[in-house]
N, C-alpha and C. Protein backbone atom coordinates (compact mmCIF):
# COMPACT_ATOMS: atom_id res chain seq x y z
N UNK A 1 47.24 148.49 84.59
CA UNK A 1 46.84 147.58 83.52
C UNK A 1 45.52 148.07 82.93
N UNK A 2 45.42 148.08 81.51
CA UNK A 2 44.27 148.76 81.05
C UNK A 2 42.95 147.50 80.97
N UNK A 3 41.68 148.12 80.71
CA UNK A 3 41.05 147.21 80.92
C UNK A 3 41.12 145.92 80.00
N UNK A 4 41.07 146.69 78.36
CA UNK A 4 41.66 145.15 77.78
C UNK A 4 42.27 144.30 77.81
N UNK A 5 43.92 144.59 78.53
CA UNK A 5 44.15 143.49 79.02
C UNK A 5 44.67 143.04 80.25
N UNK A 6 43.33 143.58 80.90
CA UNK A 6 42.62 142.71 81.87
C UNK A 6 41.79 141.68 81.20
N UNK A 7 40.96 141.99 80.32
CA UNK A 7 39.83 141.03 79.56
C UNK A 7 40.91 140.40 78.43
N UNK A 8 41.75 140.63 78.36
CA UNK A 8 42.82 139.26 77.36
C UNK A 8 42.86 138.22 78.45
N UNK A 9 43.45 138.94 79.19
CA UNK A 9 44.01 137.22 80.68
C UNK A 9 42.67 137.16 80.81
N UNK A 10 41.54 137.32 80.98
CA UNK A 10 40.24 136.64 81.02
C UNK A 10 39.96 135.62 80.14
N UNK A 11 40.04 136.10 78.50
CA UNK A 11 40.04 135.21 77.93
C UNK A 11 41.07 133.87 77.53
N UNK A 12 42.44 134.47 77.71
CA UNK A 12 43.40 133.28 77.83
C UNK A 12 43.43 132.14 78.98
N UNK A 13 42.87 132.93 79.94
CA UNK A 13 42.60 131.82 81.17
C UNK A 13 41.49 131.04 80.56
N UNK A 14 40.32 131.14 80.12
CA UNK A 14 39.10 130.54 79.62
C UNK A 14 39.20 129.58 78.23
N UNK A 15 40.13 130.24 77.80
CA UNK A 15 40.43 129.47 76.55
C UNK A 15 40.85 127.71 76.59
N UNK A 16 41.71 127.30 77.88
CA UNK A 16 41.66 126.41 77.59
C UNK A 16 40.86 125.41 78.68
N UNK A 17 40.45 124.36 78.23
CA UNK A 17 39.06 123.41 79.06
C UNK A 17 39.84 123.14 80.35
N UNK A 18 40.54 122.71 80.79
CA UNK A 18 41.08 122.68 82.14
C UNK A 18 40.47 123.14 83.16
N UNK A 19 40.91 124.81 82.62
CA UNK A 19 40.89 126.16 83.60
C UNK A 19 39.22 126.37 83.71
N UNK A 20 38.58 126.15 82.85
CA UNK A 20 37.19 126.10 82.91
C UNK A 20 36.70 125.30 83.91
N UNK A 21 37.29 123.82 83.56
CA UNK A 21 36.57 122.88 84.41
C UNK A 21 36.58 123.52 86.13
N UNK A 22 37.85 124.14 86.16
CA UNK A 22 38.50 124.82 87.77
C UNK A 22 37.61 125.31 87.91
N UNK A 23 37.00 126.35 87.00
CA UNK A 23 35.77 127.26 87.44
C UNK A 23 34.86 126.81 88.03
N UNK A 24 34.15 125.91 87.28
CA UNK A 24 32.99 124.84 87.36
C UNK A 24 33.57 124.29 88.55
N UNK A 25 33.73 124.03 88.83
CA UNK A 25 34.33 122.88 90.14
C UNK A 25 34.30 124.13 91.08
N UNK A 26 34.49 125.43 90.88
CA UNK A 26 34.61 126.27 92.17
C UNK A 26 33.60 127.30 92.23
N UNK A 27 32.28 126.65 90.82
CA UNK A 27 31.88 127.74 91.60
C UNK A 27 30.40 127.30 92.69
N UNK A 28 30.51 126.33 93.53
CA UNK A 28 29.31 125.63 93.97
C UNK A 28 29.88 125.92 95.33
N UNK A 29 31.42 125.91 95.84
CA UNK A 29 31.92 126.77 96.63
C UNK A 29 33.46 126.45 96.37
N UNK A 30 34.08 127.01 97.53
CA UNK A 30 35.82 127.61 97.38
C UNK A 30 36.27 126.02 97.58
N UNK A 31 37.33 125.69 97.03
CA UNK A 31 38.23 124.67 96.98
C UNK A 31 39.30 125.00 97.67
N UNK A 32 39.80 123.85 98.47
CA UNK A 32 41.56 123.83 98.62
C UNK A 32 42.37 123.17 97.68
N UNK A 33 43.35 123.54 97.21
CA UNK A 33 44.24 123.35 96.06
C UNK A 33 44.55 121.72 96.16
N UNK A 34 44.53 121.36 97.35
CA UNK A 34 44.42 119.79 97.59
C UNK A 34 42.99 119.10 97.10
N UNK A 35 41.81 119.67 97.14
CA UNK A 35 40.64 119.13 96.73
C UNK A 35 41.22 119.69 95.01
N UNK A 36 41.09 120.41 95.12
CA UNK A 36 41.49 120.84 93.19
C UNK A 36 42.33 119.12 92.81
N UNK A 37 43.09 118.97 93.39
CA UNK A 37 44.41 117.78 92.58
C UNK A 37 44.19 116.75 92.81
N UNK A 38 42.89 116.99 94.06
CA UNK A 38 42.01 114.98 93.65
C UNK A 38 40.65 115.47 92.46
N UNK A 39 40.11 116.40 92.59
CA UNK A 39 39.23 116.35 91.52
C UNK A 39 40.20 116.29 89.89
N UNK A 40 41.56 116.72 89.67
CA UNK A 40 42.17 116.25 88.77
C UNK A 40 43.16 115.52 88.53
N UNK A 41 42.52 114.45 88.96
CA UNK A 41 44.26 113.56 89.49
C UNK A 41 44.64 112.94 88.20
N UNK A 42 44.16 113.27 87.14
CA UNK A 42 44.68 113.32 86.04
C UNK A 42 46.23 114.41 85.46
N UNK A 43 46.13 115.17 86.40
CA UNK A 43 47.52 115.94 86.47
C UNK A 43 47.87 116.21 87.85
N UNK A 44 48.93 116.47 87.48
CA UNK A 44 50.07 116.71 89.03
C UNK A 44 49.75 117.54 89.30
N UNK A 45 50.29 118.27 90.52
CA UNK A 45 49.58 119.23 91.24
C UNK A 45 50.75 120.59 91.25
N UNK A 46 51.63 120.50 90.23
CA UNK A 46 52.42 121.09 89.62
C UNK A 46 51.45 122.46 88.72
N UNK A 47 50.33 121.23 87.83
CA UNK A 47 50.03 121.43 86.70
C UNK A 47 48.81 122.02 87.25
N UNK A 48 48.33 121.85 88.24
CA UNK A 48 46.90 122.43 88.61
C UNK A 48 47.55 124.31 89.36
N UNK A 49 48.57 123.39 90.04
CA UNK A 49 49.23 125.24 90.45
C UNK A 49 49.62 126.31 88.95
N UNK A 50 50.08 125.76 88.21
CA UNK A 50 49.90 126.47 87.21
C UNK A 50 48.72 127.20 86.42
N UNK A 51 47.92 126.31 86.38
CA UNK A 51 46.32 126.78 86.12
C UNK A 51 45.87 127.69 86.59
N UNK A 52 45.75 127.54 88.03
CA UNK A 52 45.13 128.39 89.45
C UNK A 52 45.99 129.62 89.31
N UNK A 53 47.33 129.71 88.87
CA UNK A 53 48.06 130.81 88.78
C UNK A 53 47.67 131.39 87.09
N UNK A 54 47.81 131.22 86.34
CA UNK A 54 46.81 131.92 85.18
C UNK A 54 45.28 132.24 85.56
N UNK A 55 44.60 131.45 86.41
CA UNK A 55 43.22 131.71 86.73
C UNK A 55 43.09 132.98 87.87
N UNK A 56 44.23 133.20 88.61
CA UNK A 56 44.45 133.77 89.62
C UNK A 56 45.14 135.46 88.62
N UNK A 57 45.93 135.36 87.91
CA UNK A 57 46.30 136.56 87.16
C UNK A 57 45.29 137.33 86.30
N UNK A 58 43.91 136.14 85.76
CA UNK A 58 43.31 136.96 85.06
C UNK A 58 42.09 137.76 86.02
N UNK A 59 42.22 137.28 87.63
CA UNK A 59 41.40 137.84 88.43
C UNK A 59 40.15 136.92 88.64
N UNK A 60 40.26 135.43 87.76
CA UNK A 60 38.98 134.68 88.06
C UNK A 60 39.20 133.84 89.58
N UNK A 61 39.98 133.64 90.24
CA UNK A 61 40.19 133.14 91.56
C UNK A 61 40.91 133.59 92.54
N UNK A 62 40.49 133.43 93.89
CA UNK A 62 41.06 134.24 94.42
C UNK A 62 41.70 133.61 95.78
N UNK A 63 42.51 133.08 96.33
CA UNK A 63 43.62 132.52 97.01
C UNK A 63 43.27 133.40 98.44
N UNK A 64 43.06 132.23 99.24
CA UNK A 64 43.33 132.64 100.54
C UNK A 64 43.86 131.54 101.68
N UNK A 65 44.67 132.01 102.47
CA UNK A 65 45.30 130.98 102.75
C UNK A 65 44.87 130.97 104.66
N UNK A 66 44.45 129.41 105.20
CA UNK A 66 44.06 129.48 106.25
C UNK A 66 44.65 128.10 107.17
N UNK A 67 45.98 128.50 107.83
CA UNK A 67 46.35 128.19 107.96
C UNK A 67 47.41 127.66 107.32
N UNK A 68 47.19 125.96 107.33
CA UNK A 68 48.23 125.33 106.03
C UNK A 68 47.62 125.02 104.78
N UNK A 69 46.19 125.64 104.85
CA UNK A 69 45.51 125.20 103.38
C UNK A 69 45.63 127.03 102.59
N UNK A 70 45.28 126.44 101.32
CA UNK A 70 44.80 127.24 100.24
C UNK A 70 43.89 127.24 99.88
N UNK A 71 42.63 128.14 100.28
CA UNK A 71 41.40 127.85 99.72
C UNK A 71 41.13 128.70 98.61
N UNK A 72 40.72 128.53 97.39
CA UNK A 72 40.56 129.16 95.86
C UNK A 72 38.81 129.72 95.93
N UNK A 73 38.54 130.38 96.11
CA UNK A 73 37.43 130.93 95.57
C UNK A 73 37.34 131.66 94.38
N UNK A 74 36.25 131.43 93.62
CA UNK A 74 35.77 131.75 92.08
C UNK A 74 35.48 133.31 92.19
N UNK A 75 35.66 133.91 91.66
CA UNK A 75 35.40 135.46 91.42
C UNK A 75 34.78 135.38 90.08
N UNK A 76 34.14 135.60 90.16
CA UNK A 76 33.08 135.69 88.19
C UNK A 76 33.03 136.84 87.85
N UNK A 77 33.25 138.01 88.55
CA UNK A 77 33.47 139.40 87.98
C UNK A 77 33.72 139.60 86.71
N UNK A 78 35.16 139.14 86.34
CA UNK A 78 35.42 139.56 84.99
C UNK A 78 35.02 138.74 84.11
N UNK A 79 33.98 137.75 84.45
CA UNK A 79 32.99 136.86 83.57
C UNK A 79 31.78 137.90 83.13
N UNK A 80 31.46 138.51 84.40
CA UNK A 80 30.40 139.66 84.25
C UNK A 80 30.53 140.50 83.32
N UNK A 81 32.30 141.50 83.54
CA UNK A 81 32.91 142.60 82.76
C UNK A 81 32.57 141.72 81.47
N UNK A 82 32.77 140.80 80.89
CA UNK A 82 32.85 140.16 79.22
C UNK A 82 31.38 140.44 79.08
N UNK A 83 30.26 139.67 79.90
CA UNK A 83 28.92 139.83 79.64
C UNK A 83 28.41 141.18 79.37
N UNK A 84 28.76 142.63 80.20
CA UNK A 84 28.05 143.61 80.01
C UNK A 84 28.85 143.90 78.83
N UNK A 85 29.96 143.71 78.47
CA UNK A 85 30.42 144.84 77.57
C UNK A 85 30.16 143.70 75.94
N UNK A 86 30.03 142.58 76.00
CA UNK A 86 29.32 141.62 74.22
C UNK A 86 28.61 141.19 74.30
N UNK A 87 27.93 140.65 75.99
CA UNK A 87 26.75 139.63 75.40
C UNK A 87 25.82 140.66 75.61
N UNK A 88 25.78 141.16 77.31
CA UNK A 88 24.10 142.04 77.40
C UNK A 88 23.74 142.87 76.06
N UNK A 89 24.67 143.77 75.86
CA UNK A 89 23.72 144.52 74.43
C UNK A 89 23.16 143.36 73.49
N UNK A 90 23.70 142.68 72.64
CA UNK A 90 23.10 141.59 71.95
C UNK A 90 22.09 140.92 72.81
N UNK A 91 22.15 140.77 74.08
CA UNK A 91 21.05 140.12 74.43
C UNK A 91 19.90 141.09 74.83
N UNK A 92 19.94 142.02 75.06
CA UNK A 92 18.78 143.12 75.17
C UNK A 92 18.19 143.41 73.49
N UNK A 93 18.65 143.47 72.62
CA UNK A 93 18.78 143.55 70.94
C UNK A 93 17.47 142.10 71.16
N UNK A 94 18.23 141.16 71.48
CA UNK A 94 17.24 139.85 71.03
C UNK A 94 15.86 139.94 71.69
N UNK A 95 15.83 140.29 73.00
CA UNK A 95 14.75 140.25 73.72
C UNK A 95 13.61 141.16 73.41
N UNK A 96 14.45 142.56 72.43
CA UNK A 96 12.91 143.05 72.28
C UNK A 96 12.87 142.65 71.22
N UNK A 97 13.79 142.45 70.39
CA UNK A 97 12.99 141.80 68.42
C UNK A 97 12.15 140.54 69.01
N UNK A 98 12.24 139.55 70.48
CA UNK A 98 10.83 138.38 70.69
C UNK A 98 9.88 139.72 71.12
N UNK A 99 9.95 140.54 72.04
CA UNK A 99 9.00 140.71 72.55
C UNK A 99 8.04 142.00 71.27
N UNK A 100 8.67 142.40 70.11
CA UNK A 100 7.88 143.01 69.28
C UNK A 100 7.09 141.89 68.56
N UNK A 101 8.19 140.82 68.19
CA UNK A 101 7.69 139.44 67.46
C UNK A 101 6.05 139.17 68.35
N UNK A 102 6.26 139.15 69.76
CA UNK A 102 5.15 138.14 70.26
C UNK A 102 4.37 139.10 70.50
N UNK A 103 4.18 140.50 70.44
CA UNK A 103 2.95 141.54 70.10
C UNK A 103 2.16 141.57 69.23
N UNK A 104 3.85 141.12 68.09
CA UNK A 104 2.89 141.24 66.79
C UNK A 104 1.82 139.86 66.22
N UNK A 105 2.35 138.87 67.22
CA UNK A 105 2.02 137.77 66.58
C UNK A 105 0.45 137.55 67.37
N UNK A 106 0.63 138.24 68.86
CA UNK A 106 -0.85 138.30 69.36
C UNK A 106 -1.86 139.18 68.95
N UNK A 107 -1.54 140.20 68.40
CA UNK A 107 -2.27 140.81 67.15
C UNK A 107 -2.88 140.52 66.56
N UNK A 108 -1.93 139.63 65.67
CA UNK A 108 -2.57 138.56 64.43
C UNK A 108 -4.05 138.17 65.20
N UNK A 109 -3.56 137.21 66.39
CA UNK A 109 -4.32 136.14 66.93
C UNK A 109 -5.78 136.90 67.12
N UNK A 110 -5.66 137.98 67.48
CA UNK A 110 -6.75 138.72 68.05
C UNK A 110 -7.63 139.07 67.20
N UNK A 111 -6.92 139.47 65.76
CA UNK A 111 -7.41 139.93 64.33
C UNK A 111 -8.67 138.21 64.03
N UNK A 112 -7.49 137.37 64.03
CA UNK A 112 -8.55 136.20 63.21
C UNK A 112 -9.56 135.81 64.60
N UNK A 113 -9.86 136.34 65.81
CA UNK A 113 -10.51 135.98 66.56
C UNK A 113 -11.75 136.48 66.95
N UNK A 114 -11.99 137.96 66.42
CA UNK A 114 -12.81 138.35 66.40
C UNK A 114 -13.96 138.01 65.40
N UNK A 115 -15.13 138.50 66.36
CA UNK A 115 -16.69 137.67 65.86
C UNK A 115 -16.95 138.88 64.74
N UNK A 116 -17.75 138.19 63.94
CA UNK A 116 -18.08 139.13 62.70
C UNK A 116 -19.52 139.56 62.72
């Protein structure tokens, strides 16, 4: 599988609020698929296995089974892979246009501060 789509099922898993919330909910630590379907007992546990299985294909969770449970742990990896490859450059871009901004602006400060 090429890397893009690996990073498609990243984003189709993310796309909808559900699968997010799963995240959020797993990533403070690993869930059993039974704690997953009381934290959403707003759906069946049909509907949460379905989730966990798109969340599980795009590589954001990761299934281990101990005993008679299923415990889901969060993998953020390919949260990472999205960050280095769109946000970090843009966010390294932003950080030095502040940090030329706040050189230039202590400059200024230094200019109108001096004694005459």
């Amino acid at each position: 599988m090429s890397t893009d789509d690996q990073l498609d099922r990243v984003f189709k898993a993310l796309a909808n609020p559900v699968r997010r919330e799963i995240c959020d909910a797993l990533k403070l630590r690993p869930l059993t698929t039974k704690q997953l379907c009381a934290a959403f007992a707003e759906l069946d546990r049909c509907t949460v296995m379905q989730h966990l299985r798109v969340l599980e294909e795009a590589g954001l969770v990761i299934p281990l089974r101990k005993g008679r449970e299923r415990f889901n742990y969060l993998d953020a990896m390919p949260i990472q892979a999205i960050h280095e490859r769109w946000i970090g450059p843009h966010a390294a871009g932003a950080a030095a246009g502040l940090s030329r901004l706040k050189r230039e602006l202590e400059g200024q400060g230094k200019e109108n501060h001096q004694p005459a």
